[in-house]
N, C-alpha and C. Protein backbone atom coordinates (compact mmCIF):
# COMPACT_ATOMS: atom_id res chain seq x y z
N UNK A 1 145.45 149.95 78.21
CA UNK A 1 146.75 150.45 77.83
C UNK A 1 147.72 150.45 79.02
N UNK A 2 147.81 150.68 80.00
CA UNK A 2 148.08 150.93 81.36
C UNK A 2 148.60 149.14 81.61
N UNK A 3 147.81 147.69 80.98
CA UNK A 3 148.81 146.69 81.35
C UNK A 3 149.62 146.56 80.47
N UNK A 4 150.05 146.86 79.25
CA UNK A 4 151.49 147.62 78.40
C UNK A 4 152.60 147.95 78.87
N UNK A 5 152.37 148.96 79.71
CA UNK A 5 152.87 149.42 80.53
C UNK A 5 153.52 148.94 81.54
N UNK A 6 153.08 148.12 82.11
CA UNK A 6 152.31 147.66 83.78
C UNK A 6 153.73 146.29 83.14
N UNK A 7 153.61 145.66 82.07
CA UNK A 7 154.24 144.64 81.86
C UNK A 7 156.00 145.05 81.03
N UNK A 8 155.86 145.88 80.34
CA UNK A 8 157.25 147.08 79.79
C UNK A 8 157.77 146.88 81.53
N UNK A 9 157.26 147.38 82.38
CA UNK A 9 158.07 147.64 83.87
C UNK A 9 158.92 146.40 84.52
N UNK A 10 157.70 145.62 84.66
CA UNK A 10 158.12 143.87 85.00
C UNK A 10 159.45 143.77 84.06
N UNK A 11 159.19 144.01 82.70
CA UNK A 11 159.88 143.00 81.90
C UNK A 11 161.36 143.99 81.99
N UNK A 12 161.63 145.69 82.16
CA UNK A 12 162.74 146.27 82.24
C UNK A 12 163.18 145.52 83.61
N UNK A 13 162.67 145.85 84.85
CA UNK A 13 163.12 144.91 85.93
C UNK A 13 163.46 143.73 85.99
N UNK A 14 163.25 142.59 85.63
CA UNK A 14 163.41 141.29 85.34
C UNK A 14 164.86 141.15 84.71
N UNK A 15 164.89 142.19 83.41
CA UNK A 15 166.19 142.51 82.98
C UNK A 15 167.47 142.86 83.74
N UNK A 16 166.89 143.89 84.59
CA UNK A 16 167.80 144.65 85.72
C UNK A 16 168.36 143.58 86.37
N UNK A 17 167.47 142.69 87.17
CA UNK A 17 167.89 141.02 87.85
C UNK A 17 169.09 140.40 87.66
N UNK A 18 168.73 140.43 86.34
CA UNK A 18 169.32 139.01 85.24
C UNK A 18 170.75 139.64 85.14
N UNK A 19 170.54 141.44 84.44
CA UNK A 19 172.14 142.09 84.00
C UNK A 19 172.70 142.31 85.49
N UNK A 20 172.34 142.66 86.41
CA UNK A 20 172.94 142.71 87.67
C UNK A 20 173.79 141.14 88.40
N UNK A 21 173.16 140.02 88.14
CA UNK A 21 173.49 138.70 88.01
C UNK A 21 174.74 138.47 87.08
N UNK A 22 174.44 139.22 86.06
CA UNK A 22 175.58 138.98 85.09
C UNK A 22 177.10 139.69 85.63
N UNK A 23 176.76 141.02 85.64
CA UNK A 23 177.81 142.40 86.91
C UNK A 23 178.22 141.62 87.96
N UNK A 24 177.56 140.81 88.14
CA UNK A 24 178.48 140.10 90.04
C UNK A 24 179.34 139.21 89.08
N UNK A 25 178.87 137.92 88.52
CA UNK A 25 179.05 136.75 88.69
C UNK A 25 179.95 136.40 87.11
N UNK A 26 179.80 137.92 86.25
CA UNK A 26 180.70 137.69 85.28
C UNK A 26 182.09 137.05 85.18
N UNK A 27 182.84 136.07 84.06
CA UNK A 27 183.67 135.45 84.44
C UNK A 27 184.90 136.63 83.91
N UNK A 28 184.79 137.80 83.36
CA UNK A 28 186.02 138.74 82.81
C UNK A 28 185.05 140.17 83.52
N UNK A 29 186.58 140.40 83.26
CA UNK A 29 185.84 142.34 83.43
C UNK A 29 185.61 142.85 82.49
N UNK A 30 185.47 142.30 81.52
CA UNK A 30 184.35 143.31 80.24
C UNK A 30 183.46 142.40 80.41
N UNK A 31 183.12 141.56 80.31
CA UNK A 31 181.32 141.26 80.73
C UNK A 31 181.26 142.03 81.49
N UNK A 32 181.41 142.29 82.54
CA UNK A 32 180.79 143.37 83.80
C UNK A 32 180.72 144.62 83.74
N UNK A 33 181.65 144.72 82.91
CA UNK A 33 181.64 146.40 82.61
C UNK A 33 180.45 146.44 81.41
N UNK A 34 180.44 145.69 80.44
CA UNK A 34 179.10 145.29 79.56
C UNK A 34 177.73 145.04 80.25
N UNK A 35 177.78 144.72 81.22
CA UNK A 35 176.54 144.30 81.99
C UNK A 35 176.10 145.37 82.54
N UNK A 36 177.20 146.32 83.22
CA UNK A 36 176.74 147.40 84.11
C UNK A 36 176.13 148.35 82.98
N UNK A 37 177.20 148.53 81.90
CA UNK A 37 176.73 149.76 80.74
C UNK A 37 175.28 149.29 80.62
N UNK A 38 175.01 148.32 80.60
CA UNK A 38 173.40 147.77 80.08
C UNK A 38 172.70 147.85 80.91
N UNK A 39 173.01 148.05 82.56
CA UNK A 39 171.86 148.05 83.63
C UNK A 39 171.52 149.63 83.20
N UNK A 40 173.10 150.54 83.03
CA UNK A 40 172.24 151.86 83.16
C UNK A 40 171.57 152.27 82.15
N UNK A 41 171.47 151.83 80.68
CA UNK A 41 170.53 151.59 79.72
C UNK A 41 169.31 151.09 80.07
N UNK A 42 169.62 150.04 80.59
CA UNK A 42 167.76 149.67 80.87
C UNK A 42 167.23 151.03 82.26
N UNK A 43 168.12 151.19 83.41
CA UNK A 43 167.51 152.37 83.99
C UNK A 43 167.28 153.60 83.33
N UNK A 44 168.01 153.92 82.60
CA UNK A 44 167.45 154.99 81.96
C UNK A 44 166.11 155.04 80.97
N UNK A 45 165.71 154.13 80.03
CA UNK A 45 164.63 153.05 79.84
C UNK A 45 163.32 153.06 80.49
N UNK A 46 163.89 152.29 82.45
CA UNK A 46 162.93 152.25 83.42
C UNK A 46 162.39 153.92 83.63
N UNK A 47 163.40 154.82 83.89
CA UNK A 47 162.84 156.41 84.54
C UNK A 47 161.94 156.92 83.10
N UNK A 48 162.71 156.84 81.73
CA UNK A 48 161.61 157.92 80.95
C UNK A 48 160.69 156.73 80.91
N UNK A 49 159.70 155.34 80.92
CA UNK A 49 158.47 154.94 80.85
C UNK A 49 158.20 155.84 82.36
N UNK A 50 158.56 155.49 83.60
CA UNK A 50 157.98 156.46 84.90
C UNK A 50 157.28 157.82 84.56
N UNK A 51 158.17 158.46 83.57
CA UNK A 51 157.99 159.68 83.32
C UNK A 51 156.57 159.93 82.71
N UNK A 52 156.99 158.75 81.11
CA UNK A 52 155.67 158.65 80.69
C UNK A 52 154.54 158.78 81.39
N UNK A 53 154.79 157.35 81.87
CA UNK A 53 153.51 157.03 82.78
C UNK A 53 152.72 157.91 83.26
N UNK A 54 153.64 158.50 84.54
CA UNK A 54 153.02 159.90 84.83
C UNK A 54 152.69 161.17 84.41
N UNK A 55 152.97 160.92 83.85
CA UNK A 55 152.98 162.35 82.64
C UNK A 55 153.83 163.41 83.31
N UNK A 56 155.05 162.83 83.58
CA UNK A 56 155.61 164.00 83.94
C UNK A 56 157.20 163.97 83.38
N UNK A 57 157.05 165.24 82.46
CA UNK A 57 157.99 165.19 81.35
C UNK A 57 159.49 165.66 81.91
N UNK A 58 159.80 165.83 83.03
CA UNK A 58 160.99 166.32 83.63
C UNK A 58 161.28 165.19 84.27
N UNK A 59 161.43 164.00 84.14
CA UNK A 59 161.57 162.33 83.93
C UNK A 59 162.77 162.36 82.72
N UNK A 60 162.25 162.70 81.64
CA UNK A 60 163.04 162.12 80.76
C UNK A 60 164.48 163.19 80.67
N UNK A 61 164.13 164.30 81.51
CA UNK A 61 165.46 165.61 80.77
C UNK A 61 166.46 164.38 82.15
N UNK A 62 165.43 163.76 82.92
CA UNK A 62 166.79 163.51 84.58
C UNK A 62 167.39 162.14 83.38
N UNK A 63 166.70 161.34 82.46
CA UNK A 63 167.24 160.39 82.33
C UNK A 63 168.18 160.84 81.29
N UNK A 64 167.86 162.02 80.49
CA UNK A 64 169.00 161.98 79.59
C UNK A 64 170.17 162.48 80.28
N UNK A 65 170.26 163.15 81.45
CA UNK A 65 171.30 163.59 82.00
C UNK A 65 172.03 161.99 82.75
N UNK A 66 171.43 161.13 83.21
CA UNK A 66 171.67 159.79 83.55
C UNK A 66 172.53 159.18 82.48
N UNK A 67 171.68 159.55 81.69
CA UNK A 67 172.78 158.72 80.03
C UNK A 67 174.42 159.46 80.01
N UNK A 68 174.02 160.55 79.91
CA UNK A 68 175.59 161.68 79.74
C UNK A 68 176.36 160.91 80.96
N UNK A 69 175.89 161.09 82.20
CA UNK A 69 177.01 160.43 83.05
C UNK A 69 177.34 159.15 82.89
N UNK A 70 176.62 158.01 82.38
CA UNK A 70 176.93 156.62 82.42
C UNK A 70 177.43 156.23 80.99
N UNK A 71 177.58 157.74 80.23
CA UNK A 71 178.34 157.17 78.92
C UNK A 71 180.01 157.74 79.17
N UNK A 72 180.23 158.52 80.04
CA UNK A 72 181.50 159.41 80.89
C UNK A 72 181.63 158.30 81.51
N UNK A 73 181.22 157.64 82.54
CA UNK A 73 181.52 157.10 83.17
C UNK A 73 182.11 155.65 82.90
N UNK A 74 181.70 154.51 81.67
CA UNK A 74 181.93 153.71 80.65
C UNK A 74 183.06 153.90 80.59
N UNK A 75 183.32 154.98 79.76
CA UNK A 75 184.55 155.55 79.03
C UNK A 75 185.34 155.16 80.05
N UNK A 76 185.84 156.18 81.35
CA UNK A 76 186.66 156.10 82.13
C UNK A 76 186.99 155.09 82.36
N UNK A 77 185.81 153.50 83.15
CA UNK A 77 186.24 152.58 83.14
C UNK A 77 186.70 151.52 82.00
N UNK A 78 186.30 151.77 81.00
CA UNK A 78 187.39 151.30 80.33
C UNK A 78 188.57 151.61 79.62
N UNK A 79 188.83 152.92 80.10
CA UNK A 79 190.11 153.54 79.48
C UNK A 79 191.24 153.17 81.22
N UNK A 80 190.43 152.82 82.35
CA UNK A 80 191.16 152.60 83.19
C UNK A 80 191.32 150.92 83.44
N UNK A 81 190.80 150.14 82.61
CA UNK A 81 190.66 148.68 82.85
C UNK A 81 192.00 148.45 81.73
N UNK A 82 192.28 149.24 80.32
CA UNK A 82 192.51 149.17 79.42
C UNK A 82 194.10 149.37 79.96
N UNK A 83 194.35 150.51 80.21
CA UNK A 83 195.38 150.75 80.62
C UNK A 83 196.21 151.38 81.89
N UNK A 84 194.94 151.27 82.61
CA UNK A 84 195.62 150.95 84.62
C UNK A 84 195.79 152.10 84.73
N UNK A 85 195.52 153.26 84.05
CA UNK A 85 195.39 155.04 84.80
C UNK A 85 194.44 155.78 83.36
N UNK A 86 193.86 156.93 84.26
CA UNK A 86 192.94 157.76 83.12
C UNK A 86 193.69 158.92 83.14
N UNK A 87 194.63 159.34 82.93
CA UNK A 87 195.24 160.31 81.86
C UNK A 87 195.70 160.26 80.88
C-alpha cells in the first residue's frame, strides 16, 4: 500500500514541475494566474497525503487553512489583474 502512495507523491510533484513551467512561461496572465491557482491545489493535495501518510491529522486542518488563503488570495489577483486596484 505504501507504493500507492510512494507514486500519488511522484505523480502530485511531477505536476507541480509541469504547472510551475506553465506559471513562468505562460503566454497571458490568466494562464498563470490558472497555473499558480492549480500549483496551490495540488500543494494542498501534496500536505493532506503527508498528513495521511503519517498519520498525522493536524496536516490536513494546516492544508485547509492553505486553501482559505490561496482562494483570498486568487480572488485579489484577479480582481487586481481585472481592474488595476482591489477596492
Amino acid at each position: 500500500m505504501q507504493l500507492v502512495y510512494l507514486i500519488t507523491a511522484v505523480a502530485l510533484l511531477v505536476s507541480l514541475f509541469i504547472l510551475g513551467i506553465r506559471a513562468i512561461a505562460g503566454p497571458t496572465v490568466w494562464d498563470r494566474i490558472l497555473a499558480t491557482n492549480a500549483i496551490g491545489t495540488k500543494t494542498i493535495l501534496f500536505v493532506t497525503l503527508l498528513g495521511y501518510i503519517a498519520k498525522r491529522p493536524e496536516f490536513i486542518d494546516m492544508a485547509i487553512i492553505y486553501a482559505l488563503v490561496t482562494f483570498i488570495t486568487t480572488i485579489a489577483i484577479l480582481k487586481f489583474a481585472e481592474k488595476g486596484r482591489l477596492d
